[in-house]
Protein backbone atom coordinates (compact mmCIF):
# COMPACT_ATOMS: atom_id res chain seq x y z
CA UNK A 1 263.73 -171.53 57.54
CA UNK A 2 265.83 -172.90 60.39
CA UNK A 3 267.17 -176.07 60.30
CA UNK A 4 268.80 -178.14 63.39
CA UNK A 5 271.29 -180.84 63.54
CA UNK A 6 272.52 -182.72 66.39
CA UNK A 7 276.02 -184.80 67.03
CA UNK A 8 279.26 -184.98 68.76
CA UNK A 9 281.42 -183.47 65.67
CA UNK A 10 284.46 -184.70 67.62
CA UNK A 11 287.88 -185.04 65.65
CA UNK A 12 286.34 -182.06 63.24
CA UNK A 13 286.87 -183.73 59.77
CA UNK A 14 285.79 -182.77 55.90
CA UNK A 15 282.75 -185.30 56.54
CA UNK A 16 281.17 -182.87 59.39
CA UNK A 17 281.58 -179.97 57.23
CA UNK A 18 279.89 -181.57 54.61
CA UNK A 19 277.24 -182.16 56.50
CA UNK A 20 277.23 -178.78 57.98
CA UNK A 21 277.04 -177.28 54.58
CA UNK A 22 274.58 -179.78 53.07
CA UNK A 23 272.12 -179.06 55.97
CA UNK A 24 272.69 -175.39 55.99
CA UNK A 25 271.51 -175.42 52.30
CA UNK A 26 268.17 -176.64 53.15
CA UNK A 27 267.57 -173.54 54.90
CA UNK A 28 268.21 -170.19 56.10
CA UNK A 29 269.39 -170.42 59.23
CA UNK A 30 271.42 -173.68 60.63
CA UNK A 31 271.80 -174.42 64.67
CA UNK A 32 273.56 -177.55 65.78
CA UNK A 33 272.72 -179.44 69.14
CA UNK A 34 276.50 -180.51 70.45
CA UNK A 35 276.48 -183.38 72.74
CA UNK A 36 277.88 -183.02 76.11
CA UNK A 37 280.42 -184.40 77.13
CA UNK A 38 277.73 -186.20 80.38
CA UNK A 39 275.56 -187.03 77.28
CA UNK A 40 278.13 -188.33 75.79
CA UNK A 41 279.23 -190.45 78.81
CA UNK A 42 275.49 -191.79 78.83
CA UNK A 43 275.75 -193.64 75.31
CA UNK A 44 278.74 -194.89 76.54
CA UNK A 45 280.97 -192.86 74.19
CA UNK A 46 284.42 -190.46 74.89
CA UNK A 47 285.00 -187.46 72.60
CA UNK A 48 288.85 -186.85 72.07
CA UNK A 49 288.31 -183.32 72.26
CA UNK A 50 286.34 -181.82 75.27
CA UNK A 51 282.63 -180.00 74.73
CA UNK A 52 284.22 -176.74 74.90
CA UNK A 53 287.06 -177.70 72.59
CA UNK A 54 284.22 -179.19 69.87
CA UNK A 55 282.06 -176.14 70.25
CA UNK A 56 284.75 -173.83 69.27
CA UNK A 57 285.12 -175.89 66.27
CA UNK A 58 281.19 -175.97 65.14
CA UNK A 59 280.73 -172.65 65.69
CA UNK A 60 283.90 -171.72 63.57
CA UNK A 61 282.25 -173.54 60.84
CA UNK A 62 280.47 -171.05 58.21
CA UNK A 63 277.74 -172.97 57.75
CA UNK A 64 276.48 -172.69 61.48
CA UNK A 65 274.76 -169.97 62.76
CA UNK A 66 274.15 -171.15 66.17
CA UNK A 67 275.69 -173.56 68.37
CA UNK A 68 273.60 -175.42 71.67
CA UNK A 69 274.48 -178.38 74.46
CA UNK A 70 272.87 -181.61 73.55
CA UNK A 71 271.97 -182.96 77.25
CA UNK A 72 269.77 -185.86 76.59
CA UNK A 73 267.68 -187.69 74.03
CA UNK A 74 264.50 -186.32 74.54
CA UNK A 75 265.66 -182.68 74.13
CA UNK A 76 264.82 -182.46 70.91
CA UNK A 77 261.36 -182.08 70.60
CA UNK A 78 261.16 -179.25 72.93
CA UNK A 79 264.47 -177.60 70.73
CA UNK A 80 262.44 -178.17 67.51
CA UNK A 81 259.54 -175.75 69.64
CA UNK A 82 261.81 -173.40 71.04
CA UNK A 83 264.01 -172.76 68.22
CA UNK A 84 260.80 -172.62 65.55
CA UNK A 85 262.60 -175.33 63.57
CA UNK A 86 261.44 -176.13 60.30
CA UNK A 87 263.74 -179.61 59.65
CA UNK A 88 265.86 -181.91 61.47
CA UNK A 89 268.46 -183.05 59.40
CA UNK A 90 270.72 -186.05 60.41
CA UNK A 91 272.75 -188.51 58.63
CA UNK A 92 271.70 -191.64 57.67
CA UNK A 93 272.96 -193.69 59.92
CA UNK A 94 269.95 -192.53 61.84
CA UNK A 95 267.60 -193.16 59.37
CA UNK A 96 264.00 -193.77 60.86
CA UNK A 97 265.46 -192.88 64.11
CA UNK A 98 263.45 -189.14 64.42
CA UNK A 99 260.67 -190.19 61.99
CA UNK A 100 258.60 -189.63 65.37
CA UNK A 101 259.19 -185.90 65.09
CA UNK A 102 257.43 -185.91 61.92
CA UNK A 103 254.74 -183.50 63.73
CA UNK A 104 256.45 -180.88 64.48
CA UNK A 105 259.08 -180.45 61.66
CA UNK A 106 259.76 -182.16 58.68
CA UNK A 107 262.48 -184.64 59.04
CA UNK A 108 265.54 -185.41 56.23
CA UNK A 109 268.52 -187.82 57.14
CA UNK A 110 271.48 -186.78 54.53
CA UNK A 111 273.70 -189.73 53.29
CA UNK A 112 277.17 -190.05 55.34
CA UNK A 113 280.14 -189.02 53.01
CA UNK A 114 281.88 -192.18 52.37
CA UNK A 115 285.08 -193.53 53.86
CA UNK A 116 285.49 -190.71 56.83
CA UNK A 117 284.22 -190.96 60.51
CA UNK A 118 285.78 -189.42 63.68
CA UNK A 119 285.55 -193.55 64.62
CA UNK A 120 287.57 -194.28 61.75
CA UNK A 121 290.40 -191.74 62.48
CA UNK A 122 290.63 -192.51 66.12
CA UNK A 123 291.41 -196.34 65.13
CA UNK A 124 293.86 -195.04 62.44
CA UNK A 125 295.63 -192.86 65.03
CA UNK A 126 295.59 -195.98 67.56
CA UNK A 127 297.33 -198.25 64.93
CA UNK A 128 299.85 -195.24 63.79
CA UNK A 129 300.71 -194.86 67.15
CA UNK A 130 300.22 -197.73 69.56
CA UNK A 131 301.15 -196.93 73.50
């Protein structure tokens, strides 16, 4: 059963592997949709770490069997086809988000592990060391 998770997974941190692994345990096989850094620039967000950089990272993680760009919202449908996906997983912080998916896969959002976010570490790293 292959299973497919999206995100940015910049700042790599214990929370994404968690994730990673949780997901990964829901199936056989696990592929996760990176976003690009474009993508990223079109929600308005910067990654510390470049696409390439964050890749590396995901696909060094042994609960990921396959690693893909994330170029737009609307991808996913079409991944869910092409891939032969069986679940999206996402956190909960998207909750209700994919439910319109629900046709071709089933669709689980996994609770966040508490008090960790790439967000969270970038502010801490701010504050440690101001410019």
């Amino acid at each position: 059963m292959i299973i497919l998770t999206y995100g940015t997974f910049d700042l790599f941190h214990y929370g994404h592997d968690r994730l990673l692994e949780r997901a990964r345990s829901l199936g056989s096989r696990l592929g996760v949709g990176l976003s690009t850094d474009e993508f990223n620039a079109l929600k308005n967000k910067r990654a510390v770490m470049s696409y390439e950089e964050r890749r590396d990272h995901v696909t060094a993680c042994r609960h990921v069997d396959f690693v893909f760009p994330e170029m737009n919202w609307e991808q996913k449908a079409a991944d869910i086809v092409a891939y032969n996906a069986s679940m999206l997983v996402m956190g909960d912080d998207w909750r209700g988000k994919f439910d319109h998916l629900a046709h071709l896969c089933k669709v689980h959002y996994l609770e966040r592990t508490p008090d960790i976010s790439s967000t969270q570490m970038r502010e801490a790293l701010k504050n440690r060391y101001p410019r």
